[in-house]
C-alpha atoms as a PDB file:
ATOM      1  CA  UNK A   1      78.726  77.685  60.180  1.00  0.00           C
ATOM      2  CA  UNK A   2      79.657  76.846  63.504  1.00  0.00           C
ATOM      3  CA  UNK A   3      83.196  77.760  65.149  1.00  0.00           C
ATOM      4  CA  UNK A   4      85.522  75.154  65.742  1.00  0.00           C
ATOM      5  CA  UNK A   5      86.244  74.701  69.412  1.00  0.00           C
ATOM      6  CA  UNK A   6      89.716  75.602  70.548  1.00  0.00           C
ATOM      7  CA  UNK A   7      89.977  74.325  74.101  1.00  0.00           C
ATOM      8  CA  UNK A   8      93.739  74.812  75.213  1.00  0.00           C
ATOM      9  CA  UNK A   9      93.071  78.410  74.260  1.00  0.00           C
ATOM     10  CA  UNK A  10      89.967  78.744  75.856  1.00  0.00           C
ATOM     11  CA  UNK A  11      91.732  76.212  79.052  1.00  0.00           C
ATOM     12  CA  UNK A  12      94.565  78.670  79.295  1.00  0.00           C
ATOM     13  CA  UNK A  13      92.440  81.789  79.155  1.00  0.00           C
ATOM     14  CA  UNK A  14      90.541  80.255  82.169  1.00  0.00           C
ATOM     15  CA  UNK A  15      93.279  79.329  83.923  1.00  0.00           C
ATOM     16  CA  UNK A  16      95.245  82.881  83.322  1.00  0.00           C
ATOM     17  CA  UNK A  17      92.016  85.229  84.959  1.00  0.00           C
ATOM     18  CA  UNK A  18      92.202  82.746  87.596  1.00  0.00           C
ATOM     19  CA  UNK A  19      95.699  83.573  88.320  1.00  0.00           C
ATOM     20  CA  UNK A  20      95.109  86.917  88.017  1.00  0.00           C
ATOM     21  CA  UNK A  21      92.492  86.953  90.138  1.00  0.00           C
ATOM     22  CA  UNK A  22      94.226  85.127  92.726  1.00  0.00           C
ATOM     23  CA  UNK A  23      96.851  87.170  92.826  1.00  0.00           C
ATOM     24  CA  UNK A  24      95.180  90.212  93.114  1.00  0.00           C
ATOM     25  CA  UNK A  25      93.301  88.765  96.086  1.00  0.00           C
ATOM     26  CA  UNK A  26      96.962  88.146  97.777  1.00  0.00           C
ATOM     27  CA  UNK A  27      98.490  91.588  96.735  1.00  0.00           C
ATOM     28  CA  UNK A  28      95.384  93.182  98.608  1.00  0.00           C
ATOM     29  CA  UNK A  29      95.221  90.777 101.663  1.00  0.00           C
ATOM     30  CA  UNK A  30      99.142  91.806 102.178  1.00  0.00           C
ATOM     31  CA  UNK A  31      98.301  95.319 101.832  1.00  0.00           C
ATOM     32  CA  UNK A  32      95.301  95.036 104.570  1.00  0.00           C
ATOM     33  CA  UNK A  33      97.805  92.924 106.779  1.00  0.00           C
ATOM     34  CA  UNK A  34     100.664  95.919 106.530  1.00  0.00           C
ATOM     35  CA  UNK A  35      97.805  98.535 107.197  1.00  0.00           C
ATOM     36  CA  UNK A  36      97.308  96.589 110.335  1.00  0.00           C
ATOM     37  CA  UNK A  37     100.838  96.642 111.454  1.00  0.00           C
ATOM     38  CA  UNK A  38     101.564  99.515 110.531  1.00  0.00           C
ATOM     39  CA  UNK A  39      98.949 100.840 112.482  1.00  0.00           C
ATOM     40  CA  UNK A  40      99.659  99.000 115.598  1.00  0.00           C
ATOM     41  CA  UNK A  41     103.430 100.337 115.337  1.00  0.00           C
ATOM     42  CA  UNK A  42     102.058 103.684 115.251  1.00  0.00           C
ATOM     43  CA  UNK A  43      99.919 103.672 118.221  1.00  0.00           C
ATOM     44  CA  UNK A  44     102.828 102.213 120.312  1.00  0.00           C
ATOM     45  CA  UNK A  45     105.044 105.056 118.896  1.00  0.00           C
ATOM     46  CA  UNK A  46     102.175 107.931 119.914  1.00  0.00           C
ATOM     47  CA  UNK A  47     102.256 106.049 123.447  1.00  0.00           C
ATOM     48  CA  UNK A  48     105.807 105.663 123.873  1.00  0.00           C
ATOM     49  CA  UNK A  49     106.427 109.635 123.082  1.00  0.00           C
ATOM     50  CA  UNK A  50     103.859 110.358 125.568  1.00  0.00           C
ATOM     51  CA  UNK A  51     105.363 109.328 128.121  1.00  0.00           C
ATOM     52  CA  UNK A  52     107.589 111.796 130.317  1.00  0.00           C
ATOM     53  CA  UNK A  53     111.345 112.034 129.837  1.00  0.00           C
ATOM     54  CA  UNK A  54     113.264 111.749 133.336  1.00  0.00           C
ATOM     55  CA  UNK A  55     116.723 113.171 132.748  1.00  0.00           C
END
């Protein structure tokens, strides 16, 4: 005998990994995009203490 479709379940399931998904996606784009800054911060902070202190 054949199951009997349940498609808000099976709608909702779909939609839910899709979220999930999506929002993993975004969680590791903003890590990438804070790697990136905060590597650009620290190569101006190596550069700036570099430089020679006139006192």
């Amino acid at each position: 005998m054949a199951r009997t479709p349940n498609y808000n379940f099976e709608r909702k399931e779909r939609e839910r990994m899709k979220a999930l998904k999506k929002a993993e996606k975004l969680a590791a784009k903003n890590a990438r995009k804070q790697d990136e800054s905060g590597d650009i911060s620290n190569e101006v902070d190596a550069t700036i203490s570099e430089e020679p202190k006139s006192d």
